[in-house]
C-alpha atoms as a PDB file:
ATOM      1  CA  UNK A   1      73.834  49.514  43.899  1.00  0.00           C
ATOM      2  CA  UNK A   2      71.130  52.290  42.925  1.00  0.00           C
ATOM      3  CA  UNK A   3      72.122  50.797  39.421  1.00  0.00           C
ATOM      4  CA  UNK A   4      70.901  47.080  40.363  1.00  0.00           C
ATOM      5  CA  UNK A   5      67.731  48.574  41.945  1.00  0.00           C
ATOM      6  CA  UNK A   6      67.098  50.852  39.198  1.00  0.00           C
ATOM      7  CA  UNK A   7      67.350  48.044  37.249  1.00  0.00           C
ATOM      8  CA  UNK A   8      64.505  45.791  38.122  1.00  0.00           C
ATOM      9  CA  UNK A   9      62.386  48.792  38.741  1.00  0.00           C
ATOM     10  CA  UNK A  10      62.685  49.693  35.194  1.00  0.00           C
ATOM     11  CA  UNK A  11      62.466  45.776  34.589  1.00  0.00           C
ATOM     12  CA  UNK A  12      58.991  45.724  36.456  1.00  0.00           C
ATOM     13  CA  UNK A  13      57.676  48.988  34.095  1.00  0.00           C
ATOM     14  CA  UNK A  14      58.420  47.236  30.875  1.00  0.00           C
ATOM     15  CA  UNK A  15      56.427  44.224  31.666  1.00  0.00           C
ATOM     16  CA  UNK A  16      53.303  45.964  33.038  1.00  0.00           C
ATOM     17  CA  UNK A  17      52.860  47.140  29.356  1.00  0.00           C
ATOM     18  CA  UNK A  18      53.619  44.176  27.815  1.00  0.00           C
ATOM     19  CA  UNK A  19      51.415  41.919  29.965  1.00  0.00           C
ATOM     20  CA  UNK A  20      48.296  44.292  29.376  1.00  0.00           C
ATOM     21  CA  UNK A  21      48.812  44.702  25.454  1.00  0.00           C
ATOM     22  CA  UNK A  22      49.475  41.117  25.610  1.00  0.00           C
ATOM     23  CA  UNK A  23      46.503  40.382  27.423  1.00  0.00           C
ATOM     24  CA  UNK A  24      44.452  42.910  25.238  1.00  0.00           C
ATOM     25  CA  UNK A  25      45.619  40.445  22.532  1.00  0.00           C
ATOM     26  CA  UNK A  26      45.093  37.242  24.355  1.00  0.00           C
ATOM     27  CA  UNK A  27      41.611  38.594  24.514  1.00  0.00           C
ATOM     28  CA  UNK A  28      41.036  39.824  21.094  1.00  0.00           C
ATOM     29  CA  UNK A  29      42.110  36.210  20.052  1.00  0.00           C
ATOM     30  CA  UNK A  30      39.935  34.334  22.091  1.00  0.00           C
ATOM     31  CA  UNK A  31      36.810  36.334  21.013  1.00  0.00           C
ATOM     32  CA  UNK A  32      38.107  35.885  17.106  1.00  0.00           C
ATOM     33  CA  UNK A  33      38.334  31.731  18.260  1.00  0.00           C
ATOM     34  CA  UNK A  34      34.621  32.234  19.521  1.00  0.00           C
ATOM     35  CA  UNK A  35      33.280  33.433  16.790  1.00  0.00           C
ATOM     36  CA  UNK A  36      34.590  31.145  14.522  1.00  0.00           C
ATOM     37  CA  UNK A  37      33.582  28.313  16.792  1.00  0.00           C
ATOM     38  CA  UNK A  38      30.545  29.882  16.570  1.00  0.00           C
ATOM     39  CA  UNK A  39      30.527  29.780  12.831  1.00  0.00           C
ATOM     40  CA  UNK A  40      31.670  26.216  12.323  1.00  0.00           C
ATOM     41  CA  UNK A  41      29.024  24.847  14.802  1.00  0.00           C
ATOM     42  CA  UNK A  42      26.251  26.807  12.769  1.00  0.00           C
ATOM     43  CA  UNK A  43      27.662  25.304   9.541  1.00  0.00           C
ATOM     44  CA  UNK A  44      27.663  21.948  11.767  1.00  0.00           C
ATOM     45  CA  UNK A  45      24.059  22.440  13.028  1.00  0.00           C
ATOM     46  CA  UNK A  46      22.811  23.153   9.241  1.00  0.00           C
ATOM     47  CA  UNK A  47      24.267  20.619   8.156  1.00  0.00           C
ATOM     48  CA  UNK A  48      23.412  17.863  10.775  1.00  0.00           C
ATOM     49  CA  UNK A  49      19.809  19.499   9.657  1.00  0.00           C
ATOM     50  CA  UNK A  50      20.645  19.153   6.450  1.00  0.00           C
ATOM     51  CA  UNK A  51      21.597  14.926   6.812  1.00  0.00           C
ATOM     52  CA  UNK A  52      18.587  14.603   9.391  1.00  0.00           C
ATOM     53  CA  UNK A  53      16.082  15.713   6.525  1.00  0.00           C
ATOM     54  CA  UNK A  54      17.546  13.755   3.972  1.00  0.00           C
ATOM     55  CA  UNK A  55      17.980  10.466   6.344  1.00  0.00           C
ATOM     56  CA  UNK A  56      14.131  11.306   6.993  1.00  0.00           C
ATOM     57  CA  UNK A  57      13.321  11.611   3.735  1.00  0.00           C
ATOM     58  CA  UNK A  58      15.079   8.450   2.456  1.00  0.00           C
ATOM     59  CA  UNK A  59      13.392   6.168   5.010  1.00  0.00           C
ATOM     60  CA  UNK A  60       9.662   7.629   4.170  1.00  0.00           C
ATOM     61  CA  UNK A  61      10.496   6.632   0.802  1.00  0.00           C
ATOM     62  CA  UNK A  62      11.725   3.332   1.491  1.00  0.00           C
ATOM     63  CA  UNK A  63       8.735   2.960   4.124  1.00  0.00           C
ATOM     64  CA  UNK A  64       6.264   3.914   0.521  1.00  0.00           C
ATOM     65  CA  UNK A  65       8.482   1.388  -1.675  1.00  0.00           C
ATOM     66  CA  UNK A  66       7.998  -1.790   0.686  1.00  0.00           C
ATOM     67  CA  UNK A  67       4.226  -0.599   0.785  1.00  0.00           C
ATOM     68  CA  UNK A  68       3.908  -0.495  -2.501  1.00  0.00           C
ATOM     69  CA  UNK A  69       5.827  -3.536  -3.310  1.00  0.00           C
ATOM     70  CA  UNK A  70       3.542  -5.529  -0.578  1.00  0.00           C
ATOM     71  CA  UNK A  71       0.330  -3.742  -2.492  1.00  0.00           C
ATOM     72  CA  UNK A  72       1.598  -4.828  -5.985  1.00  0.00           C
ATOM     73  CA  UNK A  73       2.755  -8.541  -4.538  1.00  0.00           C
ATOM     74  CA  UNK A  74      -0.805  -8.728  -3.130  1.00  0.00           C
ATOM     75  CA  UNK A  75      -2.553  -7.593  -6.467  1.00  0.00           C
ATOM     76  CA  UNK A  76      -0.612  -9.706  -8.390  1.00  0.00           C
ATOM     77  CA  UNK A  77      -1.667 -12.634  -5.941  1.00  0.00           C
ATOM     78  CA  UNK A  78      -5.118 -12.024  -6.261  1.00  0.00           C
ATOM     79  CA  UNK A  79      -4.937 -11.171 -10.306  1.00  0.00           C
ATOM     80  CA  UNK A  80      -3.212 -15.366 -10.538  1.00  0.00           C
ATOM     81  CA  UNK A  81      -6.040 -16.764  -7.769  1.00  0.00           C
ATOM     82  CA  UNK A  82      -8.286 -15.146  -9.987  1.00  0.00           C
ATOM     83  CA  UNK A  83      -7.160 -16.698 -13.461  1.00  0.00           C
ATOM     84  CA  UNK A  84      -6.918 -19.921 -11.903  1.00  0.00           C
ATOM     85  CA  UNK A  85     -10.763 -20.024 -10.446  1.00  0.00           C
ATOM     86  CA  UNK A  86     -11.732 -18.429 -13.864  1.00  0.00           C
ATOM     87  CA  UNK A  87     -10.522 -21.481 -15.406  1.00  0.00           C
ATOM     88  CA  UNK A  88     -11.839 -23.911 -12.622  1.00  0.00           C
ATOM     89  CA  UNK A  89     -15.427 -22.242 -13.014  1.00  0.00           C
ATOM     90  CA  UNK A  90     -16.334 -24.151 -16.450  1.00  0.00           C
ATOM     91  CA  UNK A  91     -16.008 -27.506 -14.207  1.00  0.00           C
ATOM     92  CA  UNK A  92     -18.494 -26.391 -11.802  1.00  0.00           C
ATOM     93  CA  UNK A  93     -20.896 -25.173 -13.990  1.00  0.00           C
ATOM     94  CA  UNK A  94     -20.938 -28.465 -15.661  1.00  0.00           C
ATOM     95  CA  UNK A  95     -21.397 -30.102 -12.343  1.00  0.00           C
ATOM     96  CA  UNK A  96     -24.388 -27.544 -11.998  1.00  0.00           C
ATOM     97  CA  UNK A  97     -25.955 -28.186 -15.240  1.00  0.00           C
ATOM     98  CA  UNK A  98     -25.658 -31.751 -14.204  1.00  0.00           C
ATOM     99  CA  UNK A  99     -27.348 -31.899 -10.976  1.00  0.00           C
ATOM    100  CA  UNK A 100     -30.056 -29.183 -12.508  1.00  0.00           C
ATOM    101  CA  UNK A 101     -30.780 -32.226 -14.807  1.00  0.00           C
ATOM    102  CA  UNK A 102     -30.248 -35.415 -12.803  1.00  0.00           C
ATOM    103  CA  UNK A 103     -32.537 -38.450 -12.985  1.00  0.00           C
ATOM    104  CA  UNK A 104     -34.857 -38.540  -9.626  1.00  0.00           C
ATOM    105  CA  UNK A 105     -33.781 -41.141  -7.102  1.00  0.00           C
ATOM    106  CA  UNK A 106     -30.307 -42.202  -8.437  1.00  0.00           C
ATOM    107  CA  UNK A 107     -27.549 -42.493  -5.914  1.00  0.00           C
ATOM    108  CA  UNK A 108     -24.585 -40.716  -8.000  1.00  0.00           C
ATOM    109  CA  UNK A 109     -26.517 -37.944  -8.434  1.00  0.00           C
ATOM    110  CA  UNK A 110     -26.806 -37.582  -4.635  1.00  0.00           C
ATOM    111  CA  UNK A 111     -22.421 -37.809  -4.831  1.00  0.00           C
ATOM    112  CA  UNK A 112     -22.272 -35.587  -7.571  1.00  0.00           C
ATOM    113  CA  UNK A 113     -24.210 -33.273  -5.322  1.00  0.00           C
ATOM    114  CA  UNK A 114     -21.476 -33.603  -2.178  1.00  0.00           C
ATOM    115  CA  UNK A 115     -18.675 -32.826  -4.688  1.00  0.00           C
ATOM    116  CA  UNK A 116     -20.278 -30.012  -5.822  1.00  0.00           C
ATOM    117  CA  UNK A 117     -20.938 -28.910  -2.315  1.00  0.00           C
ATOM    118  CA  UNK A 118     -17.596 -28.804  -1.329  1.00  0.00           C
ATOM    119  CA  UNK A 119     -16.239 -27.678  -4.575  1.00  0.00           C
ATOM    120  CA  UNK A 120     -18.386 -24.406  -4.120  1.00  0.00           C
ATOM    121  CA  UNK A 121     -17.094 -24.055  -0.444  1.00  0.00           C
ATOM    122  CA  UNK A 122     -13.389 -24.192  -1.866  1.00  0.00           C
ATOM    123  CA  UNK A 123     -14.610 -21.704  -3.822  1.00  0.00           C
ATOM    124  CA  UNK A 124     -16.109 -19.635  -1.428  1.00  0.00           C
ATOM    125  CA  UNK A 125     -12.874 -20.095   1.533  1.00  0.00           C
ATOM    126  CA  UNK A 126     -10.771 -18.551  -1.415  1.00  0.00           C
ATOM    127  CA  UNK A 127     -12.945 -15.355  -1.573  1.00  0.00           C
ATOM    128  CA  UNK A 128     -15.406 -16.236  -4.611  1.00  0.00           C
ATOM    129  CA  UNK A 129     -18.868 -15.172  -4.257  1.00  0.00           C
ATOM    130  CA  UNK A 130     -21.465 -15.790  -6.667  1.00  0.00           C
ATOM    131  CA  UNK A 131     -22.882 -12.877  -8.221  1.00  0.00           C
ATOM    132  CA  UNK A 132     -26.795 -12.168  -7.426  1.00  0.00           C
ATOM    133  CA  UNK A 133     -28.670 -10.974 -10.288  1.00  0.00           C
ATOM    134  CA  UNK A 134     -31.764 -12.321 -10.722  1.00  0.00           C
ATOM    135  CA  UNK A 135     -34.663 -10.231 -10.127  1.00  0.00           C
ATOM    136  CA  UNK A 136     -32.112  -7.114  -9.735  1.00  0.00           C
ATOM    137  CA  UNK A 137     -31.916  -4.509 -12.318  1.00  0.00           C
ATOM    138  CA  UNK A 138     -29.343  -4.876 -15.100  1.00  0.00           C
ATOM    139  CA  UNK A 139     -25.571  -3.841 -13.957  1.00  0.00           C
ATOM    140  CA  UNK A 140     -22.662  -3.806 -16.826  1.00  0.00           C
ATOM    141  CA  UNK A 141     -20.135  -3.729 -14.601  1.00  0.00           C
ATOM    142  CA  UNK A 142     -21.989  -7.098 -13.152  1.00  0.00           C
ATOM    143  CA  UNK A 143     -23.963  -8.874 -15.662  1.00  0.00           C
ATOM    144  CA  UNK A 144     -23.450  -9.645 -19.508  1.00  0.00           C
ATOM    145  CA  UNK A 145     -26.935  -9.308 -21.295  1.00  0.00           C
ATOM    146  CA  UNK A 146     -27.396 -12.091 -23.804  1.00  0.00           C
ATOM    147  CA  UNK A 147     -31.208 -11.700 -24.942  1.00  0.00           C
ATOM    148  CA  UNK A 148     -33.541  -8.520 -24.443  1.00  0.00           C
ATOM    149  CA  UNK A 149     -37.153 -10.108 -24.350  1.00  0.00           C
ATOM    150  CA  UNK A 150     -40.595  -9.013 -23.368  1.00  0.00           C
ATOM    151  CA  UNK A 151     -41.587  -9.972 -19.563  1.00  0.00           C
ATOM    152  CA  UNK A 152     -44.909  -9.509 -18.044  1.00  0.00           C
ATOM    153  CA  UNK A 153     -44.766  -8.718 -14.311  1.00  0.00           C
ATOM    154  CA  UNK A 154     -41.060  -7.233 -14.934  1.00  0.00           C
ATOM    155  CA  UNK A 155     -39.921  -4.044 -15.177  1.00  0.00           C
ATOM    156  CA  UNK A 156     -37.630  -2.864 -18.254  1.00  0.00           C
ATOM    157  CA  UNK A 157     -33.634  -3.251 -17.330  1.00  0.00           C
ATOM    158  CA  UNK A 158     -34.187  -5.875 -14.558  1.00  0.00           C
ATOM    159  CA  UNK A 159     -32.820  -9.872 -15.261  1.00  0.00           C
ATOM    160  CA  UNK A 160     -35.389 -11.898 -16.010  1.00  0.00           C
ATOM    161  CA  UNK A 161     -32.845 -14.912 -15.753  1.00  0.00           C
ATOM    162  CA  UNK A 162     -29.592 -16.436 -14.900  1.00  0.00           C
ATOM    163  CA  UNK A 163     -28.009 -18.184 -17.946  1.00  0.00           C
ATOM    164  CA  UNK A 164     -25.022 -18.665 -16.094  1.00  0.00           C
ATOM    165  CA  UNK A 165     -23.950 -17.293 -13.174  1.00  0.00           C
ATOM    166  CA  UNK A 166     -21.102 -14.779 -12.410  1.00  0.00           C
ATOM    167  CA  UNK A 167     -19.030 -14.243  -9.697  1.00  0.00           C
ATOM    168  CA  UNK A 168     -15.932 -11.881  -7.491  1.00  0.00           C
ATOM    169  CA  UNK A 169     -13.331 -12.098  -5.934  1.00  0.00           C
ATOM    170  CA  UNK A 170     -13.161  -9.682  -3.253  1.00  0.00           C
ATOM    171  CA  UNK A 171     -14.480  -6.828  -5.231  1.00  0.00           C
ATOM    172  CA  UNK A 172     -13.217  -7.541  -8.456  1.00  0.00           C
ATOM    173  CA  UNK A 173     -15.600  -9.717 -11.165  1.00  0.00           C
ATOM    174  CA  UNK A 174     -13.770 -12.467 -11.912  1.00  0.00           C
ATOM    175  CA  UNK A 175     -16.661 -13.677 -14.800  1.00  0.00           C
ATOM    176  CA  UNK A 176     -19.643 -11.552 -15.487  1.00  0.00           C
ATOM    177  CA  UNK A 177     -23.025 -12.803 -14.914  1.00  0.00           C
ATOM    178  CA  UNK A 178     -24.744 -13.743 -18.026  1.00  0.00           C
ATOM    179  CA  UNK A 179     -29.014 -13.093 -17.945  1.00  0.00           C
ATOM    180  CA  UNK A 180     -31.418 -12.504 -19.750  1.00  0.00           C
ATOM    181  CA  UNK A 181     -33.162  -8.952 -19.264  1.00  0.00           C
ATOM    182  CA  UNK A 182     -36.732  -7.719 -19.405  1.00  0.00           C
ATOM    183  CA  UNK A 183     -37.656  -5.611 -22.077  1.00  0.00           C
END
């Protein structure tokens, strides 16, 4: 019998060894699985940076394109309104001249007058505005000088006269005035 008690006794001694190097080990391993969780989720944090940037990158630049498409859709807009009142403006100048020279008294002079009137408020609820120059000193970026003469009463470089008149759209000269300037 001392042999069967010796026996677990000596069973009992083996395993305390074990079970602490084991544990030692067990340890050892875990803190080697920490750190290299710790490594991956670093890697994953730099690059979840890494994607955030670039996602916030990509949508600032797609924010820019539609803002610049809308800018260049609008310019374009205003470039074709502008060609097509440039071409429209010969009619009203006629219509102008003709009123400028109308018989007194006669009724379709008077309904020449109403179509011009509303023609020129077309005009205007599209964004034309006439261009004021007379009286004003000479602008190239306004006016287009067609005669240089002598003025009494008038300083040098202001318009003298209106020939025809100019006009914008928004900001932009869609047909220079044309005057006459004082010498």
């Amino acid at each position: 019998m001392t042999d069967k008690t010796d026996k677990p006794e000596a069973k009992d001694q083996e395993e305390t060894p074990v079970e602490a190097v084991s544990t030692a080990e067990n340890v050892e391993q875990a803190e080697a699985d920490i750190e290299a969780l710790k490594e991956r989720l670093e890697e994953a944090e730099t690059k979840a940076a890494e994607n955030l940037d670039g996602w916030q990158r990509s949508q600032a630049e797609f924010v820019n394109y539609k803002n610049r498409i809308q800018r260049d859709q609008e310019t374009r807009r205003t470039t074709m309104k502008g060609d097509i009142l440039r071409r429209v403006l010969p009619v009203m100048d006629d219509l102008e001249r003709a009123l400028a020279n109308r018989p007194a008294g006669d009724p379709w002079a008077d309904g020449l007058e109403l179509i011009l009137r509303k023609f020129q408020s077309i005009m205007e609820a599209e964004g034309l505005t006439r261009i004021e120059a007379e009286g004003k000193p000479f602008d190239p970026n306004f006016h287009e000088a067609i005669s240089h003469e002598p003025a009494n009463g008038v300083e040098s470089g202001f318009v003298i006269a209106v020939v025809q008149n100019g006009y914008l759209l928004g900001e932009r000269v869609i047909r220079p005035a044309m005057v006459r300037v004082a010498q």
